[in-house]
Protein backbone atom coordinates (compact mmCIF):
# COMPACT_ATOMS: atom_id res chain seq x y z
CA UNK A 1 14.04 29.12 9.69
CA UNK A 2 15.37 25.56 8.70
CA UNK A 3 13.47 23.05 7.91
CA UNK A 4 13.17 20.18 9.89
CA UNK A 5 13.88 18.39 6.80
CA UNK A 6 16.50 19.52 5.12
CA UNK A 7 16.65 17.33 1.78
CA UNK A 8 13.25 17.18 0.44
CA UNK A 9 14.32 16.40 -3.11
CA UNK A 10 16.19 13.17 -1.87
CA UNK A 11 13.30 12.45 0.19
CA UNK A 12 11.10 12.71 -3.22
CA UNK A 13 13.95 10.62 -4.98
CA UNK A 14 13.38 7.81 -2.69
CA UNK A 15 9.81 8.00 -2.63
CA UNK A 16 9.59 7.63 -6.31
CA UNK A 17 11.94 5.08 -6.42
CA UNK A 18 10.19 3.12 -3.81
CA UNK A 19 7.10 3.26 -6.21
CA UNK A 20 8.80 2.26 -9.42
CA UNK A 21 10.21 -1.18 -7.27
CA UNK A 22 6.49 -1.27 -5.73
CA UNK A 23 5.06 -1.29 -9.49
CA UNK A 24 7.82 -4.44 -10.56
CA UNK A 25 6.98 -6.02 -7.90
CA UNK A 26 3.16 -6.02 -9.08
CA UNK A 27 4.23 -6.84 -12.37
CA UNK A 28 6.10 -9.65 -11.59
CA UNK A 29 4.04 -11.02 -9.48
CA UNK A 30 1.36 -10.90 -12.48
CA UNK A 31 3.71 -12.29 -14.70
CA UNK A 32 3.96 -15.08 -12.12
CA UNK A 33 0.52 -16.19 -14.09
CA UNK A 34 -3.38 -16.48 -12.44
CA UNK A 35 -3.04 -20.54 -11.89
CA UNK A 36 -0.60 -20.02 -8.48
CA UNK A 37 -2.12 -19.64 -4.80
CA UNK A 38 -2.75 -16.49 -3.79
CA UNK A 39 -1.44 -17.86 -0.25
CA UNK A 40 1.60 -19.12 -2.17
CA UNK A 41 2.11 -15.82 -3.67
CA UNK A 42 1.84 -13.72 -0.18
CA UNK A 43 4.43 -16.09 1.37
CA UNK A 44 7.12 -15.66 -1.50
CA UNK A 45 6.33 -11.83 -1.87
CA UNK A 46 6.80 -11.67 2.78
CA UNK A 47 9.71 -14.36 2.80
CA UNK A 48 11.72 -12.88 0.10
CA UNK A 49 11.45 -9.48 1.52
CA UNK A 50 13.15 -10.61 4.74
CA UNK A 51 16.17 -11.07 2.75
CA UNK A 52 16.72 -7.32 1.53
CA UNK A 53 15.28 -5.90 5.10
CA UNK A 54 17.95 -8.16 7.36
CA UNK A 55 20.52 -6.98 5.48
CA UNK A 56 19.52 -3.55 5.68
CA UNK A 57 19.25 -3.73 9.39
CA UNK A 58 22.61 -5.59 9.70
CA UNK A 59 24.18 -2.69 7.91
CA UNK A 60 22.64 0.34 9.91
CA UNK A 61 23.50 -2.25 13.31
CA UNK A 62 19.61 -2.30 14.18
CA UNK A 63 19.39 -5.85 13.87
CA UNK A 64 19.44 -6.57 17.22
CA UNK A 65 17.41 -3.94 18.70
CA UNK A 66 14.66 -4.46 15.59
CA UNK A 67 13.76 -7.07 17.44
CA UNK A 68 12.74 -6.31 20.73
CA UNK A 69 9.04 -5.02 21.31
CA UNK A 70 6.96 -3.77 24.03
CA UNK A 71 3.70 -4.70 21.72
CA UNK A 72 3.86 -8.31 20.25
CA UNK A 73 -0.27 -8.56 19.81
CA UNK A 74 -0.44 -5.61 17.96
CA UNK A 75 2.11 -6.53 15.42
CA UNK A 76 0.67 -10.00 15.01
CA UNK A 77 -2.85 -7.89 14.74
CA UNK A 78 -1.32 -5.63 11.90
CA UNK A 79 0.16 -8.25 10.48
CA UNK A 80 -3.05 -10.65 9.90
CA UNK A 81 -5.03 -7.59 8.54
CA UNK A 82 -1.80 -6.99 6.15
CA UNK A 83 -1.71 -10.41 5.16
CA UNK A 84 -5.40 -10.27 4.22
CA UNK A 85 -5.13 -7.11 2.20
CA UNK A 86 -2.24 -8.12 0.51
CA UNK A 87 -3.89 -11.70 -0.56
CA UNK A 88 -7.07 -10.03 -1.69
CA UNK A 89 -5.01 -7.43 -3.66
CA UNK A 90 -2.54 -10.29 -5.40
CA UNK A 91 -5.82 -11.89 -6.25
CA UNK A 92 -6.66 -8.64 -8.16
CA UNK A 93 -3.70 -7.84 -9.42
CA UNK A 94 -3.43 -11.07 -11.40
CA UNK A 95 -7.17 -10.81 -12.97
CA UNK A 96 -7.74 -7.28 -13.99
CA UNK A 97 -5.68 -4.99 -15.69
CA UNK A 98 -2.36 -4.08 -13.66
CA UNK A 99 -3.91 0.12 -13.83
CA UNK A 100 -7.49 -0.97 -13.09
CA UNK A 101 -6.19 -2.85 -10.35
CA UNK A 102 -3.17 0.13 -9.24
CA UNK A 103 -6.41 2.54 -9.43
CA UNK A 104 -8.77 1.12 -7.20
CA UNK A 105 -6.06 0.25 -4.64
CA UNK A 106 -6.03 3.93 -4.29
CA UNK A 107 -9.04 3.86 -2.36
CA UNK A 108 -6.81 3.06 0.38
CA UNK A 109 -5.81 6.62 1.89
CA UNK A 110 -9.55 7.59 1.49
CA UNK A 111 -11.40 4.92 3.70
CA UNK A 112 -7.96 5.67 6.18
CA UNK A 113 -9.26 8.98 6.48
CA UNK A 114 -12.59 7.25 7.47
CA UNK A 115 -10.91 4.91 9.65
CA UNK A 116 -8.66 7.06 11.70
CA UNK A 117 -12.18 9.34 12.56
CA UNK A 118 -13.87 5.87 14.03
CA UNK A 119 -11.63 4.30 15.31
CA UNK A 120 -8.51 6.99 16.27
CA UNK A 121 -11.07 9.83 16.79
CA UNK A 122 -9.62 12.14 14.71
CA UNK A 123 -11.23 15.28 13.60
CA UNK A 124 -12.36 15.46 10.12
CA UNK A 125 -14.07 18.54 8.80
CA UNK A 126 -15.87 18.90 6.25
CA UNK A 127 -13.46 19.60 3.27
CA UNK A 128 -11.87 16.16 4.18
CA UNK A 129 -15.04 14.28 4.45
CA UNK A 130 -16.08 16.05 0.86
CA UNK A 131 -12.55 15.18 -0.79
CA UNK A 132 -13.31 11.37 0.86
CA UNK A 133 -16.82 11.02 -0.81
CA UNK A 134 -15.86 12.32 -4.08
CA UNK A 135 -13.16 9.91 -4.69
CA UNK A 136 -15.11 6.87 -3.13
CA UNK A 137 -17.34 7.94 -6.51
CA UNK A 138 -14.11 7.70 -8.68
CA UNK A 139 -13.47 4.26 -7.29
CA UNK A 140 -16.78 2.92 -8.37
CA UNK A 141 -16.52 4.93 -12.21
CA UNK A 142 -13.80 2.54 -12.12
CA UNK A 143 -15.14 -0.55 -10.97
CA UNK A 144 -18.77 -0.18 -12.22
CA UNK A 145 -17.91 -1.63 -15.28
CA UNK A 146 -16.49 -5.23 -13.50
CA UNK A 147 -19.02 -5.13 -10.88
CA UNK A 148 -22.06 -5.36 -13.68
CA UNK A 149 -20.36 -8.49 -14.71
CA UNK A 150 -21.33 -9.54 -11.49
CA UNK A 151 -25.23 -9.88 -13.00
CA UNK A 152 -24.19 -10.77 -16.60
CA UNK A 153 -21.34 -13.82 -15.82
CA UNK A 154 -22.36 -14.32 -11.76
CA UNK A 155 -19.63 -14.59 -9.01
CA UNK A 156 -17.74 -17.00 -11.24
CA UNK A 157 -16.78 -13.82 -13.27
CA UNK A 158 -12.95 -13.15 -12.29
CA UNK A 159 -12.79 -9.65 -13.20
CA UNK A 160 -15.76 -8.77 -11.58
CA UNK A 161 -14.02 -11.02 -8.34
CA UNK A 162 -11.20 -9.47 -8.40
CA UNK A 163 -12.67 -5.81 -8.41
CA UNK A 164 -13.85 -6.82 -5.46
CA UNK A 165 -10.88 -8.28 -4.11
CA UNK A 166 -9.11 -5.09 -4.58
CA UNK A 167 -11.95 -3.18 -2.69
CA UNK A 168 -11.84 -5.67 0.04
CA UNK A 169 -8.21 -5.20 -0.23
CA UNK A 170 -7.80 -1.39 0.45
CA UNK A 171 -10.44 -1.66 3.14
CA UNK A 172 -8.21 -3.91 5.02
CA UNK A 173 -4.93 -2.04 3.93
CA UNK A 174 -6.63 0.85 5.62
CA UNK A 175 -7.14 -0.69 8.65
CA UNK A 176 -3.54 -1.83 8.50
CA UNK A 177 -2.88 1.61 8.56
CA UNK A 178 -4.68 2.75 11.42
CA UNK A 179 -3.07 -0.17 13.35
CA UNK A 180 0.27 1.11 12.43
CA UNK A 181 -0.36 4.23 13.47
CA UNK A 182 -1.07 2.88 17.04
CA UNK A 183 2.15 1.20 16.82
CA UNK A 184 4.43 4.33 15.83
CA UNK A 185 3.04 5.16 19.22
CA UNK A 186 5.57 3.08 21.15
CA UNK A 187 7.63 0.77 18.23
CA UNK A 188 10.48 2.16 16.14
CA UNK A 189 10.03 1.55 12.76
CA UNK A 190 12.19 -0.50 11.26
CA UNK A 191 10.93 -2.59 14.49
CA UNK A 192 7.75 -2.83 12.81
CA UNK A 193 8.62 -3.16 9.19
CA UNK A 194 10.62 -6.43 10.27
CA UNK A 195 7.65 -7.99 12.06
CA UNK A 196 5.46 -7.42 9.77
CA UNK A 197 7.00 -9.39 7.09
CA UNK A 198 7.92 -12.08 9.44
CA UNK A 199 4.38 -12.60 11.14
CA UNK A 200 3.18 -12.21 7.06
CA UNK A 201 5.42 -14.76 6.20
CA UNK A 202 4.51 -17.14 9.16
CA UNK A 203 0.69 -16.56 8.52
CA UNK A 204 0.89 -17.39 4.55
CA UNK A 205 2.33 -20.47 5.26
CA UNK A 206 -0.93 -21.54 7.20
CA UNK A 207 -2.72 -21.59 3.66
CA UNK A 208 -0.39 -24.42 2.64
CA UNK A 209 -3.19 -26.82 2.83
CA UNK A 210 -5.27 -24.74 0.47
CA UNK A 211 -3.81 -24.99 -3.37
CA UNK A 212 -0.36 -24.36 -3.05
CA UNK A 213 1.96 -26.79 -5.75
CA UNK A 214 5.47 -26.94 -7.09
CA UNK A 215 6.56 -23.87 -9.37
CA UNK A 216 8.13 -24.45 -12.34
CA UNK A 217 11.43 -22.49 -12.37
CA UNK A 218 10.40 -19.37 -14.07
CA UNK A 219 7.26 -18.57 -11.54
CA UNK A 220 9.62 -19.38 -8.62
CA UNK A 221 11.89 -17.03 -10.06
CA UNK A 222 9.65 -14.14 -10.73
CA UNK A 223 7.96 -14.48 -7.36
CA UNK A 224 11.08 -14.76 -5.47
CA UNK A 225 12.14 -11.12 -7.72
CA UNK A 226 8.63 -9.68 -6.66
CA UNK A 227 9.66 -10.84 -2.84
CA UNK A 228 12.77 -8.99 -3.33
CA UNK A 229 11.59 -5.87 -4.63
CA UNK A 230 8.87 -5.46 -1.85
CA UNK A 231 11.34 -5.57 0.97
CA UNK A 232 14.17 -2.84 -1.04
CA UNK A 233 10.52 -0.65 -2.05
CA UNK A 234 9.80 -1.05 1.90
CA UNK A 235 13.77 0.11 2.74
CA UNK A 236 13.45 2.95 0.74
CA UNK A 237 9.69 4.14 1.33
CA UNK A 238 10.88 4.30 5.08
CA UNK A 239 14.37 6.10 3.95
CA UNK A 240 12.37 8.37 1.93
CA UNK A 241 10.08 9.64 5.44
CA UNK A 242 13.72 10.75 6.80
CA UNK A 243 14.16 13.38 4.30
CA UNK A 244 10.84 15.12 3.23
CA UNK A 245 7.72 15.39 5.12
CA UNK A 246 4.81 13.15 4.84
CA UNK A 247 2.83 15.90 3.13
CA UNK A 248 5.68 16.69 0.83
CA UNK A 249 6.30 13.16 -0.80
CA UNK A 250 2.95 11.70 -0.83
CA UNK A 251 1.84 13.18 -3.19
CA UNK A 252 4.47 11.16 -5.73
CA UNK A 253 2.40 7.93 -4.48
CA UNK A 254 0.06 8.67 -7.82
CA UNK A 255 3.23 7.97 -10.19
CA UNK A 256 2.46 4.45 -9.92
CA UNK A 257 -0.37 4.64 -12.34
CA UNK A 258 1.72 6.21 -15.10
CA UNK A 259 4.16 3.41 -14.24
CA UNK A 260 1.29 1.18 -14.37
CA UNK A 261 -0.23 2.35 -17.39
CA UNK A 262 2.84 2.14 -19.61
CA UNK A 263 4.43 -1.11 -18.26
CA UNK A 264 0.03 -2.74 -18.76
CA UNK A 265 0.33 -1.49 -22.16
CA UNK A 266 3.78 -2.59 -23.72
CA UNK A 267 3.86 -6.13 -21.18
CA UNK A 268 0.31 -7.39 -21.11
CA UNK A 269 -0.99 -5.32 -23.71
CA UNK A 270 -3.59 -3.78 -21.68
CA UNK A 271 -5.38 -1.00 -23.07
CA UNK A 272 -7.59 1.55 -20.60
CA UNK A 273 -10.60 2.55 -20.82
CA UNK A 274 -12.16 6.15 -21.38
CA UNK A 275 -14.26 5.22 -17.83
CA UNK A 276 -11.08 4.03 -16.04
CA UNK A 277 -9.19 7.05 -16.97
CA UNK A 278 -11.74 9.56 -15.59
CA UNK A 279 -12.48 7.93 -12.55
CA UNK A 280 -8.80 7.39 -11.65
CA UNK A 281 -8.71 11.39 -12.28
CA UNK A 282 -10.71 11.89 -9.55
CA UNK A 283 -9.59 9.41 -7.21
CA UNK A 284 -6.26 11.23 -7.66
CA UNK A 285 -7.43 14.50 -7.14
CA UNK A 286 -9.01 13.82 -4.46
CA UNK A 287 -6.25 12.13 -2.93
CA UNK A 288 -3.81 15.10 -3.81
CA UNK A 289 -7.12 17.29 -2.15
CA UNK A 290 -6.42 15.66 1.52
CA UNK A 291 -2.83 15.44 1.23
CA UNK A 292 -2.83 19.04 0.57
CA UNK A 293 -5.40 20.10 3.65
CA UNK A 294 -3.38 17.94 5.76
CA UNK A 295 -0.69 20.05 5.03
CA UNK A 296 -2.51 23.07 6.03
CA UNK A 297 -3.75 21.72 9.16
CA UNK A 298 0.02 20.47 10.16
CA UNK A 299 1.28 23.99 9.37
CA UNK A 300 -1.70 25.89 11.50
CA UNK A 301 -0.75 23.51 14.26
CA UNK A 302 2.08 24.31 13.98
CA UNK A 303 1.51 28.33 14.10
CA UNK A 304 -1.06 27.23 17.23
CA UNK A 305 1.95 25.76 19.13
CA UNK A 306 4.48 28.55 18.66
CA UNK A 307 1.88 30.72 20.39
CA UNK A 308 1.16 28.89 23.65
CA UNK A 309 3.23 29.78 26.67
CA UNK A 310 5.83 26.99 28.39
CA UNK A 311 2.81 26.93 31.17
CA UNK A 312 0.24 26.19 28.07
């Protein structure tokens, strides 16, 4: 039988791809430097991305239709909660180690599993649930270490803050995610991948008030780059769902921390830890764990549905 997707190797291309632009986009934003707004920062990185994802749209002749919606509140709604995981992540990102930081973020898919069970009712068994709480424990191997700073240096400790942040961050990110999966529901995509930046880019500028100052030319620059690069990583994370199933590329998401590792160690001269190491291991394997029994459960759905009659 054919697959339903027939080029899973391009879909795979494009998914790394869309990772490696996701990681320069973290490092430039770090290379920014820790003295800008994080407000300032979530504006460039959503304004900037506009550019790359109008032009896309222009090309494929969905600019016109991107824009219509049956569901404006729930787009403002994702938006907000991506804004806020995206500022506490920046605020990470730039104060901890660009791994440490790529690590924890991948707590993300794990608490979306617990998410999509409250909130979406979805049925999680126990292998799931098992894979879940075992790499919840490799996110805190990895942030153990910053969160006893916490007692030594107090909350004015900015690794220890922005350990936190990143927690904070994938808890909203995974609520983003459950919110976008109530979208897909009744939005096309690239429908929602346009609003999103714009209502991100419209809600960053309400933190004007709140530290934002004049860049110097190279910080403008390398923000405007890291704007850039989110919008082409969104274009071809999207392109790469066309080609390969979801089960089939996600997988690839983990080749940001080898990306993250290297560029840590030869730019910022970040070296890991024996700790961080081991608990990103199991963060990543449990990851690759509930990408894998999703897989199974798609494919015995799948076997379910050939058997039922057209009268069900």
């Amino acid at each position: 039988m054919d697959s339903e997707f027939p080029h899973p190797m391009k879909g795979i291309s494009l998914k790394v791809l869309s990772v490696l632009v996701f990681v320069c986009m973290s490092t430039l934003i770090k290379a920014a430097g820790t003295d800008i707004a994080t407000g300032q920062i979530t504006f460039y990185r959503s304004a900037f991305a506009m550019v790359p994802i109008l032009g896309y749209l222009a090309v494929k002749g969905h600019l016109r239709t991107a824009f219509h919606t049956k569901d404006i509140f729930g787009h403002l709604a994702r938006g907000f909660i991506g804004i806020l995981a995206m500022s506490f992540g920046f605020y990470g990102l730039v104060h901890l180690p660009l791994p440490e930081a790529i690590a924890i973020g991948y707590a993300m898919p794990l608490l979306a599993v617990v998410f999509a069970a409250v909130f979406l009712k979805e049925t999680v068994r126990i292998y799931r649930w098992s894979a879940v709480l075992v790499g919840l424990v490799g996110v805190m191997i990895i942030t153990w270490p910053r969160v006893t700073l916490l007692r030594d240096g107090g909350f004015g400790s900015q690794e220890a803050l922005g350990a936190l942040a990143v927690l904070l961050s994938a808890a909203l990110g995974a609520i983003a995610m459950v919110l976008v999966r109530k979208l897909i529901a009744k939005e096309r995509t690239h429908t929602i991948v346009l609003y999103f930046s714009l209502s991100a880019s419209c809600f960053s500028l309400l933190t004007l008030p709140f530290g934002w100052e004049p860049l110097p030319w190279n910080s403008f620059l390398l923000l405007m780059g890291a704007g850039f690069c989110g919008g082409v990583a969104q274009i071809l994370l999207t392109q790469s769902y066309r080609y390969a199933d979801m089960s089939t590329i996600a997988p690839f998401e983990y080749t940001s921390i080898l990306l993250g590792l290297l560029i840590g160690y030869f730019l910022f001269d970040e070296v890991p830890t024996g700790v961080m190491l081991i608990g990103t291991a199991i963060v990543v394997a449990a990851g690759i764990f509930i990408i894998f029994r999703e897989h199974q459960l798609g494919l015995e759905r799948m076997g379910a549905r050939k058997h039922v009659t057209p009268q069900g």
